[in-house]
Protein backbone atom coordinates (compact mmCIF):
# COMPACT_ATOMS: atom_id res chain seq x y z
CA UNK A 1 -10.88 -7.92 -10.08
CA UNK A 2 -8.57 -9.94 -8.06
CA UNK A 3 -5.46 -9.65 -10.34
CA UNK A 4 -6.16 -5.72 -11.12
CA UNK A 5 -6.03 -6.04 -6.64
CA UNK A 6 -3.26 -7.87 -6.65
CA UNK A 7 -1.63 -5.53 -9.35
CA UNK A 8 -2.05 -2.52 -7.62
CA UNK A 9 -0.73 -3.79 -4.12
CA UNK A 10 2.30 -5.49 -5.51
CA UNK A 11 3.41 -2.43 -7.36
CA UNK A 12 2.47 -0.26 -4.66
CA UNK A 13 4.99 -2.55 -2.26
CA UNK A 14 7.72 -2.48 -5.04
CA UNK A 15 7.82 1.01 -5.27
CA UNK A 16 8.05 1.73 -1.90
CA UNK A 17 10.84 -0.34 -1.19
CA UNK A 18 12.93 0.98 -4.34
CA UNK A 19 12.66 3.97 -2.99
CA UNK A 20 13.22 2.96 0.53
CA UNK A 21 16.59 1.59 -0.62
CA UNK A 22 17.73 4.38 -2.73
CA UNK A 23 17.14 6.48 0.44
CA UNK A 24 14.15 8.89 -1.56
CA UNK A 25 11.08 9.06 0.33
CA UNK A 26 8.16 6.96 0.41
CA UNK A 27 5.74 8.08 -2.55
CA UNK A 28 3.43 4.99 -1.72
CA UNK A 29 1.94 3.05 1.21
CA UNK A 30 5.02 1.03 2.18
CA UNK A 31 5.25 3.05 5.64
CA UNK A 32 1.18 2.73 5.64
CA UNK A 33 1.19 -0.81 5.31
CA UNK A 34 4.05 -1.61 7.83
CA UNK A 35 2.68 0.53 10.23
CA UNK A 36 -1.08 -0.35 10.36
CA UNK A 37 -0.99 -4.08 8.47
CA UNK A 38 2.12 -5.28 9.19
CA UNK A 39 0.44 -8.44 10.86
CA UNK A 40 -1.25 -9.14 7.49
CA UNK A 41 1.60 -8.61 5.36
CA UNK A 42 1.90 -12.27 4.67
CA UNK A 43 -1.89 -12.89 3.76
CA UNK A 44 -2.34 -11.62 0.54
CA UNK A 45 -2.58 -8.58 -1.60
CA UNK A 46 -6.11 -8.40 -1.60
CA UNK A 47 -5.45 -8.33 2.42
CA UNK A 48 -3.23 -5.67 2.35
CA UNK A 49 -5.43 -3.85 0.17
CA UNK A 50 -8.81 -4.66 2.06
CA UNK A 51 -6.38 -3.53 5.55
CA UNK A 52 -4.99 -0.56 3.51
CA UNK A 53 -8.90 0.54 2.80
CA UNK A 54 -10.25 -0.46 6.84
CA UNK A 55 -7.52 2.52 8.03
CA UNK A 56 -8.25 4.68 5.31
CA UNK A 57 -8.89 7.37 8.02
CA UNK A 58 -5.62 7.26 9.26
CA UNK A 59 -3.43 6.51 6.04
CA UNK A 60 -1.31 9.19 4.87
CA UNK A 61 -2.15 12.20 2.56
CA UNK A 62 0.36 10.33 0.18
CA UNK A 63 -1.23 6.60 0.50
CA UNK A 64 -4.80 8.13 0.12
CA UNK A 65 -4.15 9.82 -2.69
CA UNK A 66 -2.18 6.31 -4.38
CA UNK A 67 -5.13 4.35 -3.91
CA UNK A 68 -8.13 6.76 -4.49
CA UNK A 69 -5.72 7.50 -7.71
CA UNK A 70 -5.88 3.87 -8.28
CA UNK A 71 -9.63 3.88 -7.95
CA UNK A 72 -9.66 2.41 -4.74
């Protein structure tokens, strides 16, 4: 369960940061994560993911979606 986790955070990062470069907009939870668990950020993907989850309320339509998509 761990490595699916860890799997799902990692490519959620990745994407968002190719397409942070490439100047396209976010289609992930890179902007999520900086913004509400940017103090975690160094903890772990299961961290992000359990932060990610704790501010589901206030993610955006775009995160939400990634994750419940992801079965999270």
């Amino acid at each position: 369960m761990l490595k699916v986790v860890g799997s799902i955070v990692c490519m959620l990062l990745l994407v968002s940061a190719a397409q942070a470069q490439s100047g396209r907009p976010d289609p992930g939870c890179g902007r999520d994560v900086s913004r509400f668990c940017r103090a975690v950020m160094d903890q772990g993907d299961g961290v992000i993911l359990g932060c990610l989850q704790k501010n589901r309320a206030r993610l955006s339509k775009t995160c939400a979606k990634v994750l419940t998509d992801h079965g999270q």
